[in-house]
Protein backbone atom coordinates (compact mmCIF):
# COMPACT_ATOMS: atom_id res chain seq x y z
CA UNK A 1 -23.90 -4.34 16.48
CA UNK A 2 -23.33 -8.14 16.53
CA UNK A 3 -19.77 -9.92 15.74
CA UNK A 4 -21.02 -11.27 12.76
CA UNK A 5 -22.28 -7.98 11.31
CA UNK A 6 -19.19 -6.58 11.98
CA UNK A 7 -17.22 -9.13 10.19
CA UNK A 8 -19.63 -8.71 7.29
CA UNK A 9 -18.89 -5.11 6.75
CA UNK A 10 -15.33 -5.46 7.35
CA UNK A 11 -14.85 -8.03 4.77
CA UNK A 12 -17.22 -6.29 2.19
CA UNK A 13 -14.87 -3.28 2.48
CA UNK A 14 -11.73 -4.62 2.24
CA UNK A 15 -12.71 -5.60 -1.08
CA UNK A 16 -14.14 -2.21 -1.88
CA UNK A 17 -10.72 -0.60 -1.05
CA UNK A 18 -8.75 -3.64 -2.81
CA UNK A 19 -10.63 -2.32 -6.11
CA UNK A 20 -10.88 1.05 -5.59
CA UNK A 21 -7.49 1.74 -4.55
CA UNK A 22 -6.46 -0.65 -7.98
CA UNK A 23 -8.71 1.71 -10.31
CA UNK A 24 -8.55 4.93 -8.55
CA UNK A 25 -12.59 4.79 -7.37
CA UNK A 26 -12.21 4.96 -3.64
CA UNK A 27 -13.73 2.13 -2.63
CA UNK A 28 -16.81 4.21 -2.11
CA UNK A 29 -18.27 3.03 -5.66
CA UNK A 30 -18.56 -0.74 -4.03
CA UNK A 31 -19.39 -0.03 -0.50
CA UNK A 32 -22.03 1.94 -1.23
CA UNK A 33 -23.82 -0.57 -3.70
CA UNK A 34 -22.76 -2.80 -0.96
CA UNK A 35 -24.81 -1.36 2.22
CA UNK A 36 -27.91 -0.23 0.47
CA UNK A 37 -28.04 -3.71 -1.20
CA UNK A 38 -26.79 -6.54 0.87
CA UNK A 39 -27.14 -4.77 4.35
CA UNK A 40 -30.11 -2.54 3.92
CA UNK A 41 -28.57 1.25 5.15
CA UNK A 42 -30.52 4.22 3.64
CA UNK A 43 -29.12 5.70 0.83
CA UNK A 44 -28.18 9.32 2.51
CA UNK A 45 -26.21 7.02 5.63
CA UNK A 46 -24.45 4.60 2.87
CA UNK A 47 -23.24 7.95 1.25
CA UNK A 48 -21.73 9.25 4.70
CA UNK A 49 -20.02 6.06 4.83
CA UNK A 50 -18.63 5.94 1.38
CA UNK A 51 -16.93 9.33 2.12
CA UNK A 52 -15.47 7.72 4.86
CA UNK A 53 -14.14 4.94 2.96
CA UNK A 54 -13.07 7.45 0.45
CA UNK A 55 -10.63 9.79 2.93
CA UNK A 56 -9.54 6.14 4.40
CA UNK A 57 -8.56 4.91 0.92
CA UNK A 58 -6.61 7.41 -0.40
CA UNK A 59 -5.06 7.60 2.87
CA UNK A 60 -3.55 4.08 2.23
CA UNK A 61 -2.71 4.23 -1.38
CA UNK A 62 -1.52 7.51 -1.76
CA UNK A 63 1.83 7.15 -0.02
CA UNK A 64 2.67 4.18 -1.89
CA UNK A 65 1.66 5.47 -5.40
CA UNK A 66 4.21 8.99 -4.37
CA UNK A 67 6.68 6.62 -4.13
CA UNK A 68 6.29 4.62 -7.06
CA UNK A 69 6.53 8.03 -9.37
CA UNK A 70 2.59 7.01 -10.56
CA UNK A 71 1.22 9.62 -8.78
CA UNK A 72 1.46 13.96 -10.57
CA UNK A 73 1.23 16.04 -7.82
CA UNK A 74 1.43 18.81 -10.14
CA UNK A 75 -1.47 17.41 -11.67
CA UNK A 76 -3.89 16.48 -8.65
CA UNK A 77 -3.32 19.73 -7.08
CA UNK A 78 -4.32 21.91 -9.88
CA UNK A 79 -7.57 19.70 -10.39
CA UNK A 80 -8.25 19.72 -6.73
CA UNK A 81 -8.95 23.23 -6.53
CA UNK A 82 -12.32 22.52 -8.59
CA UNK A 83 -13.16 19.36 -7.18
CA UNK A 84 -13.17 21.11 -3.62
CA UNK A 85 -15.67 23.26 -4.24
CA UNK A 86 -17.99 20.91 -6.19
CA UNK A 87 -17.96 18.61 -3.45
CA UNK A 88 -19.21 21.21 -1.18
CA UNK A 89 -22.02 22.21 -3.34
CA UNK A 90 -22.75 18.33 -3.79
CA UNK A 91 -23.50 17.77 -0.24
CA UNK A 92 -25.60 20.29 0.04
CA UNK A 93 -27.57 19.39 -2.86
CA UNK A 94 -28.16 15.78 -1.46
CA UNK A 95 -29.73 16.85 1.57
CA UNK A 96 -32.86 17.83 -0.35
CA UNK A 97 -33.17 14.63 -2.47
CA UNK A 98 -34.89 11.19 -2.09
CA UNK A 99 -32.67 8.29 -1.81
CA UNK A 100 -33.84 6.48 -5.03
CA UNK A 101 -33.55 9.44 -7.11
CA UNK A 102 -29.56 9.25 -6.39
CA UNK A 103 -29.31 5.95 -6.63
CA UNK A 104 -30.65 6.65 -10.65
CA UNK A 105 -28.26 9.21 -10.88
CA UNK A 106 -25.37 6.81 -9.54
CA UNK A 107 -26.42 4.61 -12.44
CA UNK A 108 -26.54 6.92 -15.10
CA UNK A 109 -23.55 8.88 -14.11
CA UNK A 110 -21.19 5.53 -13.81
CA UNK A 111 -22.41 3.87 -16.92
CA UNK A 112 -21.49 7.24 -19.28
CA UNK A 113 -17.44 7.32 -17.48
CA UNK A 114 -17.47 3.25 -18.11
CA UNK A 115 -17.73 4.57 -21.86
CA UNK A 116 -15.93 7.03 -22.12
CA UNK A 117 -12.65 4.66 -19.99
CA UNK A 118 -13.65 1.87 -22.76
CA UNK A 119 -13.04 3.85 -25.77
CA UNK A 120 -9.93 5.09 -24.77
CA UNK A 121 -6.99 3.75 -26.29
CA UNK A 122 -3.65 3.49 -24.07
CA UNK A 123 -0.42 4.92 -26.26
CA UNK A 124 2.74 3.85 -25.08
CA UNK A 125 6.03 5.43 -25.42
CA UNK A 126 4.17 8.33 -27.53
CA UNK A 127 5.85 11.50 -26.38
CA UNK A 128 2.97 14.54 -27.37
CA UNK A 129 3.24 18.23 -27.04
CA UNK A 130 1.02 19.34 -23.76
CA UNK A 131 -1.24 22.89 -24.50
CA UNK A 132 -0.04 25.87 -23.27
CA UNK A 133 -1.63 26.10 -19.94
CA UNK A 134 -0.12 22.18 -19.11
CA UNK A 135 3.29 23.57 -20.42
CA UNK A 136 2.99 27.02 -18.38
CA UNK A 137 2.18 24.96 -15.22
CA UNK A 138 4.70 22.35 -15.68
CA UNK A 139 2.17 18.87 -15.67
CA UNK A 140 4.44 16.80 -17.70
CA UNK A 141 5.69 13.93 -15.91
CA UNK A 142 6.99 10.33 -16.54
CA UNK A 143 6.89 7.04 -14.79
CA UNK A 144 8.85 3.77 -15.03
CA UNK A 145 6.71 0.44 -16.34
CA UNK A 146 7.62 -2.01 -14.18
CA UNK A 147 6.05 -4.59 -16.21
CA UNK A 148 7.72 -3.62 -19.50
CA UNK A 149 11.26 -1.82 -17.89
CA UNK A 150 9.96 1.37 -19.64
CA UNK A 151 10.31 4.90 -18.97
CA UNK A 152 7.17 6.61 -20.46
CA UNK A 153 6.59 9.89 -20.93
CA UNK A 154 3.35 11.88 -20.96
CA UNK A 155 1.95 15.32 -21.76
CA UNK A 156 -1.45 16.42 -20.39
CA UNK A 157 -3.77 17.85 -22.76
CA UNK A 158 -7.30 20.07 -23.11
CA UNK A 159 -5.98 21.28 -18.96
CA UNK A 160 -8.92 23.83 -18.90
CA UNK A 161 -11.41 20.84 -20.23
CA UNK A 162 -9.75 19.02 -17.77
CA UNK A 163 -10.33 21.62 -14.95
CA UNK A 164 -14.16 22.14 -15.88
CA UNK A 165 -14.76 18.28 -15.92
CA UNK A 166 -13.03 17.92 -12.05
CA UNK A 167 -16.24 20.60 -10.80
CA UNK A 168 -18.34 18.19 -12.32
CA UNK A 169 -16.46 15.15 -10.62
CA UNK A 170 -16.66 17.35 -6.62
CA UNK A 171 -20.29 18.01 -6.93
CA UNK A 172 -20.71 14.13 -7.51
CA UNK A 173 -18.77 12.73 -4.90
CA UNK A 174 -20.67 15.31 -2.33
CA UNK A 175 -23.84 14.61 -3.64
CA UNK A 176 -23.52 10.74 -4.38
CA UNK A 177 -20.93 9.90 -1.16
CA UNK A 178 -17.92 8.33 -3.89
CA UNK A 179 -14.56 9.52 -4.34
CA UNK A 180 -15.40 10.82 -7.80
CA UNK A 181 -12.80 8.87 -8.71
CA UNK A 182 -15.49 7.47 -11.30
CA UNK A 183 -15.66 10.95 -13.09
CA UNK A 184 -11.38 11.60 -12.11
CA UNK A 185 -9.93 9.00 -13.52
CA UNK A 186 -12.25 9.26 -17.26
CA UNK A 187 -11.45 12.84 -16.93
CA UNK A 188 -7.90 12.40 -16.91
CA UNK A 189 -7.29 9.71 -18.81
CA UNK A 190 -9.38 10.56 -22.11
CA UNK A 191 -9.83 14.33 -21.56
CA UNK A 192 -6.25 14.91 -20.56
CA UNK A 193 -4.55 11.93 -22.02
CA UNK A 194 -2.65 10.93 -18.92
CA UNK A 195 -1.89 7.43 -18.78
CA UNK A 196 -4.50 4.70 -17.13
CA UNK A 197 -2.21 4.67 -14.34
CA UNK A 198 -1.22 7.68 -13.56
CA UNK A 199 -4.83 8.71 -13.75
CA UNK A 200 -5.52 6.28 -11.29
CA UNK A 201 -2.86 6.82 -8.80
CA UNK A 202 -3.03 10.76 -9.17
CA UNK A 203 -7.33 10.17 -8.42
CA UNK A 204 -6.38 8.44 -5.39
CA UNK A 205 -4.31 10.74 -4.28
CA UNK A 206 -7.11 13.71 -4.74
CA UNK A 207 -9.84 11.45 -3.25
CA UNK A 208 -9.35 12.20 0.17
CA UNK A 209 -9.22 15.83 -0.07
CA UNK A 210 -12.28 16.14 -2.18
CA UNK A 211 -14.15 13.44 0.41
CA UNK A 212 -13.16 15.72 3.13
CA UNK A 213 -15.01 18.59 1.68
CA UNK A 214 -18.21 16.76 1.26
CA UNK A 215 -17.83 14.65 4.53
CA UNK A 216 -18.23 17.95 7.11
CA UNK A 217 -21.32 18.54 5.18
CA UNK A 218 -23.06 15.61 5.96
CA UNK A 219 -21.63 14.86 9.81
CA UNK A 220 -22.94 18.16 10.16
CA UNK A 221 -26.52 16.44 9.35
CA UNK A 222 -25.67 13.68 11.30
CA UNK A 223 -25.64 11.43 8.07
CA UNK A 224 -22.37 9.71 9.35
CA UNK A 225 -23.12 6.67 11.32
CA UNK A 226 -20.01 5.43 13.16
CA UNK A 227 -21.54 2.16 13.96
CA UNK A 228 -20.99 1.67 10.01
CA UNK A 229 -18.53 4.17 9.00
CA UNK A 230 -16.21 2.58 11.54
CA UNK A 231 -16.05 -1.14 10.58
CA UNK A 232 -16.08 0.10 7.15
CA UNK A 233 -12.99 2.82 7.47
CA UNK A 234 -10.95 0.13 9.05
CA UNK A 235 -12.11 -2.61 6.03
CA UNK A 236 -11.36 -0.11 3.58
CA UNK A 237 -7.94 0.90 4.69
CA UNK A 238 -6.66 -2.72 4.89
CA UNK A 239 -7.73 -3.40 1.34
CA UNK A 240 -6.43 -0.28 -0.39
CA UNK A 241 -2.91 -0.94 0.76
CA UNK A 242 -2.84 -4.39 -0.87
CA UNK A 243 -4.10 -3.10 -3.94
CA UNK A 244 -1.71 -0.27 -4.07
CA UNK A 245 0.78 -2.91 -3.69
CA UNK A 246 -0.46 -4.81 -7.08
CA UNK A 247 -1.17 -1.96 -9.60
CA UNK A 248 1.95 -1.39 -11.06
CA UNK A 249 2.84 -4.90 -11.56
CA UNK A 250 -0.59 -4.90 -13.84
CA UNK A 251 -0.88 -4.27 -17.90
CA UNK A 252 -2.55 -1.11 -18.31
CA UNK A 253 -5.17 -3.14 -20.64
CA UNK A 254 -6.16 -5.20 -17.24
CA UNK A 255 -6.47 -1.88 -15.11
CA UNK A 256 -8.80 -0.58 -17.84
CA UNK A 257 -10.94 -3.49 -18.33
CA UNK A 258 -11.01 -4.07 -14.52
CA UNK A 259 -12.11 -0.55 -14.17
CA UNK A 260 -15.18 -0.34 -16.91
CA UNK A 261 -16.36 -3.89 -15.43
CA UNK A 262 -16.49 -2.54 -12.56
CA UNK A 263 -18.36 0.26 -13.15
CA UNK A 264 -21.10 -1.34 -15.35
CA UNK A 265 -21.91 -3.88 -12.83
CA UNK A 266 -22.38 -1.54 -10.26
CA UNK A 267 -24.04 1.08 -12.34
CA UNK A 268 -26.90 -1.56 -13.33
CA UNK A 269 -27.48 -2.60 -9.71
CA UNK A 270 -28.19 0.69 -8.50
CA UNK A 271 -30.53 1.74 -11.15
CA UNK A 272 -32.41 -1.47 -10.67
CA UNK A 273 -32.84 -0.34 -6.91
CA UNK A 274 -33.71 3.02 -7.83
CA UNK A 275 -36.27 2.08 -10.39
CA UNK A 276 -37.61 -0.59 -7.29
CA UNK A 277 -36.94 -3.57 -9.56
């Protein structure tokens, strides 16, 4: 591997954890766009990578966000428990498809949570009643607004729709190499109703875990390069602490449109490359 190459794939994920440590992705929903596009990787090596990127993000933004009261434990360990085993069951299902064929479902499946983020309306100072699973479990939290000095209170909603959605969210991140963050954060913030930020600090926090899952699978299949993973890891790390450093000093109107533009950009890239335009 030459210096330059090196530098390249450092600098490429430091941005990738700068945004997906700011929006709860992972950094894994850049770098992977980023090494199948720019640098060239197969699609089954750039997913071994992204789960890297993925355990090394939350890794650097999760401390911070516990400290800044963004991040419901409560919350992210409840969900965790599904995305666990979808991630498992993702991994193993990528081993038996073609690398375009998950680049289309990339597309697809990060162009429908850019929707469902965009019509999602952020309500402020709105104390609601959570359903009787959220209140048996005790997932009501609150967080201070450093931009607006305001204590605001929150209530998760639909848990059990929430709970369903997080399978969904595991068997993505094993099968397409992201934190699921992508399908985490939409889940919780318009299923659930948690608030843009706590939805992204609590996905950060439950990144790693889920990654984890999906990342034995593939080193067992010796899809984890650690000529790339490496440079990457380190990259990725750097970036997500700066960008855990910024988020709560941001409107929750900037998180969200950061988040679906984002998404939308990336989604149409890889479906371009997966259709071979």
């Amino acid at each position: 591997m030459t210096l330059g190459f090196f530098l390249a794939l450092l600098a490429v994920a430091a941005s990738a954890g700068f945004v997906g440590s700011l929006v709860g992705l992972g950094g894994g929903i850049v770098v992977i766009p980023a090494l199948t596009l720019l640098f060239g990787v197969d699609m089954h090596y750039a997913a071994g990578a992204g789960l890297v990127t993925v355990i090394a993000t939350s890794s650097g933004g999760a401390i911070r966000y516990l400290r800044q009261g963004l991040c419901n434990i409560r919350v992210g360990v409840f969900l965790e428990l599904a995305t666990t085993f979808g991630a498992l069951g993702g991994a193993l299902l990528a081993g038996v498809l073609t690398g375009p064929s998950l680049q289309l479902i990339f597309g697809v499946v990060v162009l429908g949570a850019s929707v469902m983020v965009l019509r999602r309306q952020e309500e402020h100072g709105i104390s609601l009643e959570g359903d009787r699973l959220s209140c048996l479990l005790r997932l009501e939290d609150e967080y201070l607004d450093h931009r607006h000095a305001t204590l605001i209170e929150y209530h998760p909603q639909r848990t059990v729709l929430g709970f369903l959605l997080m399978i969904v969210a595991g068997v993505l991140s094993g099968l397409l190499g992201i934190g699921s963050g992508v399908f985490k954060v939409p889940a919780m913030d318009t299923a659930m109703g948690l608030p843009i930020k706590v939805s992204a600090a609590t996905s950060n926090f439950m990144m790693g875990v889920t990654a984890s899952s999906g990342a034995a699978v593939y080193f067992a299949r010796g899809d984890i390069n650690p000529v790339i993973a490496g440079p990457v890891a380190i990259g990725v790390l750097l970036g997500a602490r700066l960008g855990s450093r910024l988020l709560p000093r941001l409107p929750a109107v900037a998180v969200r449109r950061l988040f679906v533009a984002v998404l939308v950009i990336v989604a149409v890239r890889m479906m371009l490359e997966g259709l071979g335009v």
